[in-house]
Protein backbone atom coordinates (compact mmCIF):
# COMPACT_ATOMS: atom_id res chain seq x y z
CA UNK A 1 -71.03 56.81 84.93
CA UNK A 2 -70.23 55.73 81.20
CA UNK A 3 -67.36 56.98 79.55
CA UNK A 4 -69.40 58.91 76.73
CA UNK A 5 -71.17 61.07 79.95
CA UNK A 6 -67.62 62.22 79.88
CA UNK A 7 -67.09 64.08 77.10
CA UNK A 8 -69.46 66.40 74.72
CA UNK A 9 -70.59 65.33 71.02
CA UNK A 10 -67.32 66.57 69.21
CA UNK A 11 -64.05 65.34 70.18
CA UNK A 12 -62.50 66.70 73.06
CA UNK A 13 -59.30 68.66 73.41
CA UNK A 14 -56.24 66.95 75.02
CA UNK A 15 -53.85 68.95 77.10
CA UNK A 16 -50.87 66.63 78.47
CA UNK A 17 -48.15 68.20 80.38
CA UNK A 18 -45.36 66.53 81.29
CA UNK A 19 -42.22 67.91 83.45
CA UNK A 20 -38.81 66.41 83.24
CA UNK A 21 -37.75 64.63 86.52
CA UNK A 22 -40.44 65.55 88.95
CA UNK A 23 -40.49 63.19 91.71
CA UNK A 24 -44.25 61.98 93.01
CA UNK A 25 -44.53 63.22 96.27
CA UNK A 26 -43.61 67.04 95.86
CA UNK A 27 -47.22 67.91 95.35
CA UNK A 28 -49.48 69.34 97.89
CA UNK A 29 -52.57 66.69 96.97
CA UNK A 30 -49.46 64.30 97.58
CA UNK A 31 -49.79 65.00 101.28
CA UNK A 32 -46.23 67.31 100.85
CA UNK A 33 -47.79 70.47 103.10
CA UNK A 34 -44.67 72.51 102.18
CA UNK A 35 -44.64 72.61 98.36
CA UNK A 36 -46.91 75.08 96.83
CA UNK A 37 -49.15 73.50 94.36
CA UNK A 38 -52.74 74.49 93.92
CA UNK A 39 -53.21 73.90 90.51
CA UNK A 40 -52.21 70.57 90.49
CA UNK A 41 -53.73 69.49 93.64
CA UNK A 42 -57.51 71.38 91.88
CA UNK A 43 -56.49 69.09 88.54
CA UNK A 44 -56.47 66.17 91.46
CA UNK A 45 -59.44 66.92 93.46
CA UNK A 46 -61.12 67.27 89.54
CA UNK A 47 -59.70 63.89 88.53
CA UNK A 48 -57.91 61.16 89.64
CA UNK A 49 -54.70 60.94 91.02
CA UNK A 50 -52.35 57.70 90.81
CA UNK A 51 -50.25 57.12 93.46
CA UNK A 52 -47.96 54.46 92.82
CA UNK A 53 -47.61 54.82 88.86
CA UNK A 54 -43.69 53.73 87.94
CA UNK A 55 -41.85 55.06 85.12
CA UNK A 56 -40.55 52.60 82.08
CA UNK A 57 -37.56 53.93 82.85
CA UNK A 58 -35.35 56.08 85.66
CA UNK A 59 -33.90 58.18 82.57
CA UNK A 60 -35.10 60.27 79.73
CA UNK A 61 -34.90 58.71 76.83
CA UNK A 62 -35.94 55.16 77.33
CA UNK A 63 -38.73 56.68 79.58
CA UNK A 64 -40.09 59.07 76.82
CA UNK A 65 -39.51 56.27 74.35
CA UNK A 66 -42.03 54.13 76.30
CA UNK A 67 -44.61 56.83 76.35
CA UNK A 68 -44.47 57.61 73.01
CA UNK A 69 -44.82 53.28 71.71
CA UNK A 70 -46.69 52.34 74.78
CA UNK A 71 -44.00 49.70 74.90
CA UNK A 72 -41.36 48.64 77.47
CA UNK A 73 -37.86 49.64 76.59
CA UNK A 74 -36.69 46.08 76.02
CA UNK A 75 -39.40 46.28 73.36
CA UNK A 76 -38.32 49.02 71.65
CA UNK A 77 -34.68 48.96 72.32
CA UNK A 78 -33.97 52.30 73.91
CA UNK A 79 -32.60 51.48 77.10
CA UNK A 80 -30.57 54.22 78.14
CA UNK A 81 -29.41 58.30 76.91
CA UNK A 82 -26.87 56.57 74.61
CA UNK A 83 -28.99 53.84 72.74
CA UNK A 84 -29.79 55.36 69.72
CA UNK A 85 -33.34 57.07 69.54
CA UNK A 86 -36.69 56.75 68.61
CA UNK A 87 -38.11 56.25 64.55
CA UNK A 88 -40.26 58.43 63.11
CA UNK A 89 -41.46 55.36 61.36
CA UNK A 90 -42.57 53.40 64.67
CA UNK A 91 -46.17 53.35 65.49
CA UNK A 92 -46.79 56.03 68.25
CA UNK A 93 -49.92 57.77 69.88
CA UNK A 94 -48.99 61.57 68.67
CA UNK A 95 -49.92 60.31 65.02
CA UNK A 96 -52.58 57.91 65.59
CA UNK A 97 -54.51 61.25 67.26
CA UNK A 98 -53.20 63.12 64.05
CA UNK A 99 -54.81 60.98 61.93
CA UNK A 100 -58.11 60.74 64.24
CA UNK A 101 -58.43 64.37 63.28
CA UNK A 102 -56.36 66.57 65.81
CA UNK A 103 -54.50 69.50 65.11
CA UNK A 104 -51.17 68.29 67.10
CA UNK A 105 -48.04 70.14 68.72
CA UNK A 106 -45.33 69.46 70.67
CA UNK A 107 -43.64 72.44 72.85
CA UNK A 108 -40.36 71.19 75.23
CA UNK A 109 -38.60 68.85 75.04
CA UNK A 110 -39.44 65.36 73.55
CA UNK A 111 -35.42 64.21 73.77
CA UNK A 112 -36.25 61.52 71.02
CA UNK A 113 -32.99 61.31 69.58
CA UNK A 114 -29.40 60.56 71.82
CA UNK A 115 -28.45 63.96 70.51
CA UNK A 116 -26.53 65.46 72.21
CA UNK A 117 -25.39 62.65 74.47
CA UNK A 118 -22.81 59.78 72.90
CA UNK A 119 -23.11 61.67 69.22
CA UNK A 120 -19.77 63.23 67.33
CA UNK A 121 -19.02 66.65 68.10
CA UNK A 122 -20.80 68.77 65.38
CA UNK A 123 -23.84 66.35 65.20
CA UNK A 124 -26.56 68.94 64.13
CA UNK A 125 -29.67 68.66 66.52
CA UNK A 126 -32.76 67.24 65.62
CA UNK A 127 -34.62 69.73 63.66
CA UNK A 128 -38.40 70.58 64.30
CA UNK A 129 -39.45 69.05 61.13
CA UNK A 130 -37.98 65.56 62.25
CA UNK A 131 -39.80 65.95 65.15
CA UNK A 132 -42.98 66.59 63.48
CA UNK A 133 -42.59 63.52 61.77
CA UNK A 134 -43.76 61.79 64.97
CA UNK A 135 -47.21 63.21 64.31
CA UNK A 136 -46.91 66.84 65.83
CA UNK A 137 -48.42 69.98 63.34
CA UNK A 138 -46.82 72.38 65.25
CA UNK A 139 -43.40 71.69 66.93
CA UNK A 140 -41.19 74.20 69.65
CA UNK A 141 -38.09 72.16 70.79
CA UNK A 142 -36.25 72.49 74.02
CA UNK A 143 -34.10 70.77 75.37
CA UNK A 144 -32.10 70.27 78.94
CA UNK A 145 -30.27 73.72 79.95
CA UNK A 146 -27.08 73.32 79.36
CA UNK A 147 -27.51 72.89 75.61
CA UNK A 148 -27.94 76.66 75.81
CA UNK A 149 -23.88 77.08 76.28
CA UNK A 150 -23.17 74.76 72.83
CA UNK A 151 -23.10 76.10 69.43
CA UNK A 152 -26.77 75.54 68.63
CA UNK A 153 -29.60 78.12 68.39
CA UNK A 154 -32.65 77.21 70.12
CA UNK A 155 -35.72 78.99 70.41
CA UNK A 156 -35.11 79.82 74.04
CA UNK A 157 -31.94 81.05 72.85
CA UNK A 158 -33.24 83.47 70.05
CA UNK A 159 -35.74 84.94 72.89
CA UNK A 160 -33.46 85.74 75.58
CA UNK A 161 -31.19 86.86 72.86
CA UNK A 162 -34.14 89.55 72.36
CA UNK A 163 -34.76 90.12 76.00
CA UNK A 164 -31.21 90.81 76.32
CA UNK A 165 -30.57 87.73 78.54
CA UNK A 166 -28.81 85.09 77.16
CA UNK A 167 -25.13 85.98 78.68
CA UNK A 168 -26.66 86.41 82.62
CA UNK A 169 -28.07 83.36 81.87
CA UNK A 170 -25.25 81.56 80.53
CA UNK A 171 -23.19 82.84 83.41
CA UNK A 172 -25.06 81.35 86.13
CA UNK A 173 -25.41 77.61 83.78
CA UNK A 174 -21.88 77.60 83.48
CA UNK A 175 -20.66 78.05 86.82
CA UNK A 176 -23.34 75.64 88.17
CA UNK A 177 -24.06 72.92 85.67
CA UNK A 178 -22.05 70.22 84.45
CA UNK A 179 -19.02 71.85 86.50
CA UNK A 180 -17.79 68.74 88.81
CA UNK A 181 -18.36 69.38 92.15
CA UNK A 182 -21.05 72.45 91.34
CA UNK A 183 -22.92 69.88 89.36
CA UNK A 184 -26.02 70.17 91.90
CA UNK A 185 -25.62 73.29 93.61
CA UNK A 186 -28.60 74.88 94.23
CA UNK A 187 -29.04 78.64 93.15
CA UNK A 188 -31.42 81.52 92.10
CA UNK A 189 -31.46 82.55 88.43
CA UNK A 190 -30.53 86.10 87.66
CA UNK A 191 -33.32 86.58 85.17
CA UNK A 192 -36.51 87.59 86.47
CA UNK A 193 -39.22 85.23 86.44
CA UNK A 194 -40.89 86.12 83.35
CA UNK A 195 -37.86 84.95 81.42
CA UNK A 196 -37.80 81.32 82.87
CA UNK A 197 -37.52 78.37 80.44
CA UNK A 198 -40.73 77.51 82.06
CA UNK A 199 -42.83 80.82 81.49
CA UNK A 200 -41.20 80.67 77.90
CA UNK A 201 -42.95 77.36 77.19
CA UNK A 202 -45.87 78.00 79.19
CA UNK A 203 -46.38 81.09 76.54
CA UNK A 204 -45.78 79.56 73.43
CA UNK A 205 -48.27 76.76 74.81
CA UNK A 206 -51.08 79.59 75.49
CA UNK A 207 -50.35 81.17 72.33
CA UNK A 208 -50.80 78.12 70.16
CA UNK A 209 -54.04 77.41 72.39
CA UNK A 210 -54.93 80.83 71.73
CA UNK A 211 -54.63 80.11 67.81
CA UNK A 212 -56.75 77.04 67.16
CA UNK A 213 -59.93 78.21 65.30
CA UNK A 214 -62.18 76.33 67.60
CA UNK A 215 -64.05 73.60 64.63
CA UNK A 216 -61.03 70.71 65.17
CA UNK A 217 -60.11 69.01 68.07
CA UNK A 218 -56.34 69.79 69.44
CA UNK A 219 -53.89 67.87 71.30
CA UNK A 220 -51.00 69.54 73.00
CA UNK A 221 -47.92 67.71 74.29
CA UNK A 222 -46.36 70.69 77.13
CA UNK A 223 -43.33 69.41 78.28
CA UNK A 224 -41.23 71.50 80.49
CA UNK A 225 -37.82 70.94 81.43
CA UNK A 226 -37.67 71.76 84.49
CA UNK A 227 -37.60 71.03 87.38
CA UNK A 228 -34.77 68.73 85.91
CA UNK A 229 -31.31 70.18 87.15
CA UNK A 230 -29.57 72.94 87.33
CA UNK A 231 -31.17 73.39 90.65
CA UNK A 232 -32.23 77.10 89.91
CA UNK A 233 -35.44 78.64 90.61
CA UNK A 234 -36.63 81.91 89.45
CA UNK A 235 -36.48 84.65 92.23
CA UNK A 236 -40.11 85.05 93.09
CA UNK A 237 -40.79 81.53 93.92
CA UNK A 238 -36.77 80.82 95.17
CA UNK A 239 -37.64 83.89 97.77
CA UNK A 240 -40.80 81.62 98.56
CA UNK A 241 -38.75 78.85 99.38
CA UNK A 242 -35.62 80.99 101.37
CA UNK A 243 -36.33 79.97 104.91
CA UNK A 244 -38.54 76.42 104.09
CA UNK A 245 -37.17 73.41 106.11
CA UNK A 246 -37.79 70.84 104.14
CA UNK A 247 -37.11 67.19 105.71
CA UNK A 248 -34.86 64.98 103.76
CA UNK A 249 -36.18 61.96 103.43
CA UNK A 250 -35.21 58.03 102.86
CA UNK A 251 -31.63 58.47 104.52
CA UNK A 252 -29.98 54.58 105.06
CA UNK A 253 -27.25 54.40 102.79
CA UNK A 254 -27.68 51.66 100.07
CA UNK A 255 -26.04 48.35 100.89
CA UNK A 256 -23.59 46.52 98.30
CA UNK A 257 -25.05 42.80 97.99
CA UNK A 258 -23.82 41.10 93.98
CA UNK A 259 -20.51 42.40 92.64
CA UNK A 260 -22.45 43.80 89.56
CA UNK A 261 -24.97 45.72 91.68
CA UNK A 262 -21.72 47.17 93.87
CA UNK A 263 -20.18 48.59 90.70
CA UNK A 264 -23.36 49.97 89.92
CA UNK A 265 -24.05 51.73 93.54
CA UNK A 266 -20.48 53.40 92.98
CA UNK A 267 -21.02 54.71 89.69
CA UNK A 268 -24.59 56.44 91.19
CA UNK A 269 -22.53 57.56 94.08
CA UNK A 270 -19.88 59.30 91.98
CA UNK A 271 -22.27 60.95 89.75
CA UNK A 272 -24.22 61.73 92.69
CA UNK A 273 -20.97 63.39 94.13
CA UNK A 274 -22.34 62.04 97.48
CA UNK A 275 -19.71 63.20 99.46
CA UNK A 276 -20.66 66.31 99.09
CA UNK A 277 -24.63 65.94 100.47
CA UNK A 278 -24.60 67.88 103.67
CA UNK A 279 -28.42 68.28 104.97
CA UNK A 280 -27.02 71.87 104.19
CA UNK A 281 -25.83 71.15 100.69
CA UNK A 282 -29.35 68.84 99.75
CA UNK A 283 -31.63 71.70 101.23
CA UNK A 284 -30.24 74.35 99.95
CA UNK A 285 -30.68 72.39 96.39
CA UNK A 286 -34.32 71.49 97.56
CA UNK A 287 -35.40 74.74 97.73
CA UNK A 288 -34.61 75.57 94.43
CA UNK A 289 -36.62 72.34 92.97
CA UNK A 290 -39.52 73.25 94.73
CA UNK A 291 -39.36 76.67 93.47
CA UNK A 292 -39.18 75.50 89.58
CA UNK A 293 -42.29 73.00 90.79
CA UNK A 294 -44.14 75.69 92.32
CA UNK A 295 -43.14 77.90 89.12
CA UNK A 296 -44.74 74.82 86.65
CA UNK A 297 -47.85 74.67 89.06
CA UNK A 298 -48.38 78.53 88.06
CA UNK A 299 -47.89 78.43 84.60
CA UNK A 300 -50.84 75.38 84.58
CA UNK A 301 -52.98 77.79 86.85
CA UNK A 302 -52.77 79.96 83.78
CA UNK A 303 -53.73 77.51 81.40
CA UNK A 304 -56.49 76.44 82.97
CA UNK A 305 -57.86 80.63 83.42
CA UNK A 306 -57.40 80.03 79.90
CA UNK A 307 -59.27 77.37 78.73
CA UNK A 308 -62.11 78.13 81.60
CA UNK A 309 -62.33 81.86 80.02
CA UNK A 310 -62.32 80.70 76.42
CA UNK A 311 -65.20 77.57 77.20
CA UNK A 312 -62.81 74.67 76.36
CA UNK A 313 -62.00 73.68 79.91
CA UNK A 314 -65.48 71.05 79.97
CA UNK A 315 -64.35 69.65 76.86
CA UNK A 316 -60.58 69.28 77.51
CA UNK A 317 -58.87 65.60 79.18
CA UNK A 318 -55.83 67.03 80.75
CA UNK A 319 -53.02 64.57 81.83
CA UNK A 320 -49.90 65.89 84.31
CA UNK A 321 -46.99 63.30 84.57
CA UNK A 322 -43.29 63.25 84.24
CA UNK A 323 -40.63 61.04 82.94
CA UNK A 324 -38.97 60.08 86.35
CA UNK A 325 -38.21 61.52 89.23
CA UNK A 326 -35.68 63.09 91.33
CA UNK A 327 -33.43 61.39 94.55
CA UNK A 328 -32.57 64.69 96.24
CA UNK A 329 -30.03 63.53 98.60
CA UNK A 330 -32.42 60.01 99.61
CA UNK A 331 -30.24 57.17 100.05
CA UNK A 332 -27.19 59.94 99.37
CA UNK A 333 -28.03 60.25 95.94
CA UNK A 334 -28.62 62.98 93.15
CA UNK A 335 -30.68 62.87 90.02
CA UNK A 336 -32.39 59.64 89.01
CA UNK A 337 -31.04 56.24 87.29
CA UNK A 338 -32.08 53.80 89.78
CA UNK A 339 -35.71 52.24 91.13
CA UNK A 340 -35.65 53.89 94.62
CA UNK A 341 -39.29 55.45 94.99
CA UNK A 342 -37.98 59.33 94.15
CA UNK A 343 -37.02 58.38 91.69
CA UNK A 344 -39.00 55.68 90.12
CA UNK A 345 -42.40 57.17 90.59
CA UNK A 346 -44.03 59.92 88.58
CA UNK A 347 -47.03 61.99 89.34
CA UNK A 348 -50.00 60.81 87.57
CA UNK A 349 -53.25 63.09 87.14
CA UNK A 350 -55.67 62.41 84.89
CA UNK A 351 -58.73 64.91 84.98
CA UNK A 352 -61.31 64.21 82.26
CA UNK A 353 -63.67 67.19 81.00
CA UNK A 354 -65.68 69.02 83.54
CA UNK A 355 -64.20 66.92 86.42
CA UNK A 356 -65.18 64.32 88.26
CA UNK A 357 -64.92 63.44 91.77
CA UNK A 358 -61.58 63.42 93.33
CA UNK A 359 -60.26 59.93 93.87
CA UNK A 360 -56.89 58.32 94.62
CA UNK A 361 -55.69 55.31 93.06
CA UNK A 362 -52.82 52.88 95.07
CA UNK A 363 -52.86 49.99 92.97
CA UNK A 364 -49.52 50.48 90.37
CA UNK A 365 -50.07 51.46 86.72
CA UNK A 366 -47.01 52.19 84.25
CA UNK A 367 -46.14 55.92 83.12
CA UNK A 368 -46.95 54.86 79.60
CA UNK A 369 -50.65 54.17 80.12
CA UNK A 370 -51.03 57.59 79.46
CA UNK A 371 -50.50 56.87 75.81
CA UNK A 372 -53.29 54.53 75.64
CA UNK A 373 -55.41 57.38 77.52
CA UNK A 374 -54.93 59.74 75.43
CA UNK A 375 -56.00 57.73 72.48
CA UNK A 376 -59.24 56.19 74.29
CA UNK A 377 -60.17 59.36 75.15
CA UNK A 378 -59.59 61.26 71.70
CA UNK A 379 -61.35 58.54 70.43
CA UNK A 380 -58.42 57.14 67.82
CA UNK A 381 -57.76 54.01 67.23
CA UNK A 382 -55.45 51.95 70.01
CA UNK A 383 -52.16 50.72 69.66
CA UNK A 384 -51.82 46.96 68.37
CA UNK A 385 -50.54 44.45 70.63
CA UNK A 386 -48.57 46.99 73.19
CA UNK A 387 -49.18 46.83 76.54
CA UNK A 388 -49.99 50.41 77.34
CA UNK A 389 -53.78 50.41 78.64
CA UNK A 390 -55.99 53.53 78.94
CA UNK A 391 -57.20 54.70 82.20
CA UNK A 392 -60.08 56.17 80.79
CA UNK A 393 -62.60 53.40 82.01
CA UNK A 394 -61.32 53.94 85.63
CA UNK A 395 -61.60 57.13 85.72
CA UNK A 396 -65.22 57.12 84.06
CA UNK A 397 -66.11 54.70 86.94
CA UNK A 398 -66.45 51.70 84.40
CA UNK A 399 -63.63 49.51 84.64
CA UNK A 400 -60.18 48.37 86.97
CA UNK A 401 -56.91 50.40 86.55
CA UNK A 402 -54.85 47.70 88.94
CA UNK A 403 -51.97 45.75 87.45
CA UNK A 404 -50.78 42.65 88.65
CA UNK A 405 -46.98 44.47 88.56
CA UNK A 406 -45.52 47.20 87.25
CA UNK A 407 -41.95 47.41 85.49
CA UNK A 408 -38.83 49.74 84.82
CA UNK A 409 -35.84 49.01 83.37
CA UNK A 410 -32.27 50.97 82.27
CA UNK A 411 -28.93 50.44 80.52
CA UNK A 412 -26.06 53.24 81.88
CA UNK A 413 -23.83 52.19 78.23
CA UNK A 414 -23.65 49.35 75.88
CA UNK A 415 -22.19 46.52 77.25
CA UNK A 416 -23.15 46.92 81.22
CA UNK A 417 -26.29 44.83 82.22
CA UNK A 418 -29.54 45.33 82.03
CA UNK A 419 -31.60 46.48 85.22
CA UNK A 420 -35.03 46.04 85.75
CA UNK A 421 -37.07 46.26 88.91
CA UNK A 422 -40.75 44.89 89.10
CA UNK A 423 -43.19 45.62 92.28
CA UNK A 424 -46.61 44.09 92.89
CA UNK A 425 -47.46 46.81 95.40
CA UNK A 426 -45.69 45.92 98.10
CA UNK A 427 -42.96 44.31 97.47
CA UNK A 428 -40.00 45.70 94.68
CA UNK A 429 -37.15 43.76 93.58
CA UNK A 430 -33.93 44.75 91.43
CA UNK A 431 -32.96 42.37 89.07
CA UNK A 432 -30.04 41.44 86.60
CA UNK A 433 -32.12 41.26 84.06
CA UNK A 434 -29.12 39.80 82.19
CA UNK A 435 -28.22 37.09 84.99
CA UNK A 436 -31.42 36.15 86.61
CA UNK A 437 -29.90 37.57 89.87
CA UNK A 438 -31.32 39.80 92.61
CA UNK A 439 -29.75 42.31 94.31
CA UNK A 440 -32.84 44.28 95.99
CA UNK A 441 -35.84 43.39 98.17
CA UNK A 442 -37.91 45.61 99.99
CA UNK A 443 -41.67 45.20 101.59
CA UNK A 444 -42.78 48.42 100.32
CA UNK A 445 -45.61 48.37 102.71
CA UNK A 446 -43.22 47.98 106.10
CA UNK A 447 -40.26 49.28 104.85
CA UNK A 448 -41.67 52.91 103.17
CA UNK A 449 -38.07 54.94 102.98
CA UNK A 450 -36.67 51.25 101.93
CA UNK A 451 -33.94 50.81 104.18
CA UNK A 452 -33.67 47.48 104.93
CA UNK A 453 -32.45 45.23 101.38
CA UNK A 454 -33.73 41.81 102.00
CA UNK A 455 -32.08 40.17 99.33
CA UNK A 456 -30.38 37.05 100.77
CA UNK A 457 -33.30 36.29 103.79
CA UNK A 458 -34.58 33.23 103.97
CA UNK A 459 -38.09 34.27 104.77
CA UNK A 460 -38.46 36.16 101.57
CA UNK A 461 -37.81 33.31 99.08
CA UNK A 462 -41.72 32.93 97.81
CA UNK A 463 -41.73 36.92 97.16
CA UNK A 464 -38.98 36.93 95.31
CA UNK A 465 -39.47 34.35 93.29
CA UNK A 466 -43.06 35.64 92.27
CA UNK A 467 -41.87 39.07 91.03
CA UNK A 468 -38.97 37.14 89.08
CA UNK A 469 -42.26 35.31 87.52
CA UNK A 470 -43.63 38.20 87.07
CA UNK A 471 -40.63 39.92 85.42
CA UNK A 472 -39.75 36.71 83.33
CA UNK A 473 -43.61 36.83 82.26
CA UNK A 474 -43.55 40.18 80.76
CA UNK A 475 -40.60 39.96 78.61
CA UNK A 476 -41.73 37.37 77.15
CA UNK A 477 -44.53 38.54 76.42
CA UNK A 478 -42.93 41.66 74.68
């Protein structure tokens, strides 16, 4: 099947949706059979889904970053929440679509400034016409929840304001985010669910939808926030989850190996408050995440009603991903910032217009070869010289989506080293990036919950020097 077979005369519409720390394998067409996820596992059986696709980065920032250049983060310099932030003037995808002809908009967060993480107190936040600068018409700008208890006014804000529903909802925030040891206990919001961050976006996503006249192609950017922490679900889909056992996974402790990579365990750990990760404590927490997943999987079932009802749904590429993922008590850890696979591997979906049939993909590909998609298939012109590469030919049956390796990389502050881990498939290594020095190993393959480090084994010495090759051959090449 060619690519053009793909898509009708006039551009097509391009719907990408992308959550904030959604870990891979909390999707039904995953193989999870507890998570409730129809939606996303039709978009799968429609398209295809990509099962080992790594993020540029365990973190927000760097990893939107990437997306947005289709370039590593030692490229573009954004290695961490407190590096600074992302130029209007740097070439992107959003405006290279803009300029093909879409009507563009951006609803959720984009977190392309290090507002308001490492700024002065008083630092305004980035205002929706600075965001629109990155080549977005239209611009609604969310950000993680706890901004909602600063001094800004968000739109979020100014609706539950109207609703009534901003001090409940501050309440519960306040009490459970950001709060020490309550940093990731796992609760039921107080508002009902129509009132969720997510339904909030979802709307003014199906509104703006609902507004395009129908004679220009349109390319919405959806990203939710959710089901990043606080770990609270709405009360329908929390009430789902109320009895679900739901196996913790990936338990082996990690082991201390270089004195760099110790210091670096600790600070995870601390964060992590892992003293505190009873199976109790981590399910209790887990049920909530599922619940804001299964909440996000609704809000798409409505989109596509939509875009089926109102004809666009054959002539629409949509793309679900996220920016990292989520630990969930593995390896007694919390949140992300580290190349385990919860949290270094995204969901990829990419299902072009009118579907195709429903095919998984194990070779890796990087999170930001969605940029490069979305610009093959909106027909714009590519990036120059960046290593993103569009999918498009794979899934249009034409061409190879397998990379030799794939790459992530972070920075916790300025002035601690440089991480970067690099797999092949089966194998993943962490690496100094700073030093030259390993202090992971795992056979992927034998070794799926990665529980036994083989940094240090003599039998290992040919792997690990091919993924330092392989690491050393891609920054140089960036």
């Amino acid at each position: 099947m060619e690519t053009s077979d793909l898509v009708s005369n006039r551009q097509p519409n391009l719907l990408f949706i992308y959550a904030d720390q959604h870990r891979a394998d909390v999707m039904g067409c995953a193989g999870n059979e507890i998570v409730a996820t129809p939606h996303l596992d039709r978009l799968a059986a429609e398209g295809v889904r990509f099962d080992h696709a790594w993020t540029e980065s365990p973190i927000c920032q760097p990893a939107r970053a990437s997306l947005l250049t289709g370039r590593y983060p030692s490229d573009h310099g954004v290695l961490g929440n407190f590096a600074g932030g992302c130029q209007p003037e740097w070439d992107n995808f959003p405006r290279r679509l803009q300029q093909a002809g879409y009507t563009t908009a951006s609803i959720g967060k984009t977190h392309f400034a290090s507002w308001p993480m490492g700024v002065e107190p008083g630092t305004p936040a980035p205002t929706e016409e600075w965001i629109g600068s990155f080549g977005f018409d239209h611009v609604v700008e969310e950000f993680d929840r706890y901004v909602h208890l600063g001094d800004w006014d968000t739109p979020y804000m100014r609706f539950l304001r109207d609703h009534n529903a901003l001090e409940p909802y501050q309440k519960v925030i306040t009490e459970n985010f950001r709060g020490g040891d309550k940093h990731w206990n796992g609760v039921t919001s107080p508002l009902p669910q129509e009132l969720d961050l997510t339904c909030f976006l979802a709307d003014e996503g199906q509104r703006w939808i609902g507004n395009q006249p129908g004679d220009r192609p349109w390319f919405l950017q959806l990203s939710f926030v959710q089901p990043h922490v606080p770990l609270i679900g709405d009360p329908i889909w929390a009430d789902h989850y109320a009895e679900a056992h739901i196996e913790r996974t990936a338990r082996a402790t990690p082991v201390p190996t270089t004195d760099e990579w110790t210091t670096y365990l600790t600070g995870l750990r601390k964060h992590s408050h892992s003293e505190l990760l009873t199976d109790e404590f981590v399910l209790t927490g887990a049920r909530q995440y599922y619940a804001m997943v299964s909440l996000i999987d609704q809000r798409i079932g409505d989109l596509l009603a939509q875009l089926e009802q109102s004809g666009q749904l054959d002539n629409t590429w949509i793309v679900y991903s996220a920016d990292h993922g989520e630990m969930l008590g593995d390896h007694d850890l919390m949140a992300k910032m580290n190349f385990y696979r919860s949290s270094v591997r995204v969901p990829l979906i990419v299902r072009p217009p009118s579907g195709t049939a429903g095919r998984i993909e194990t070779a890796p590909v990087q999170a930001f070869d969605i940029a490069a998609t979305l610009l093959d298939a909106g027909e714009a012109s590519p990036f120059d010289g960046a290593p993103s590469r569009s999918l498009v030919p794979f899934v249009a049956g034409t061409g190879a989506a397998a990379r030799d390796h794939v790459v992530s990389m972070i920075r916790i502050r300025p002035g601690r080293p440089t991480w970067s881990a690099i797999t092949d498939g089966q194998w993943r290594a962490t690496i100094n990036a700073d030093t030259g020095e390993a202090s992971e190993l795992f056979d992927l393959v034998n070794d799926h919950d990665e529980s036994f480090n083989l940094v240090g084994g003599a039998s290992v010495g040919a792997e690990l020097t091919h993924l330092r090759d392989g690491l050393a051959s891609m920054l140089e090449s960036t």
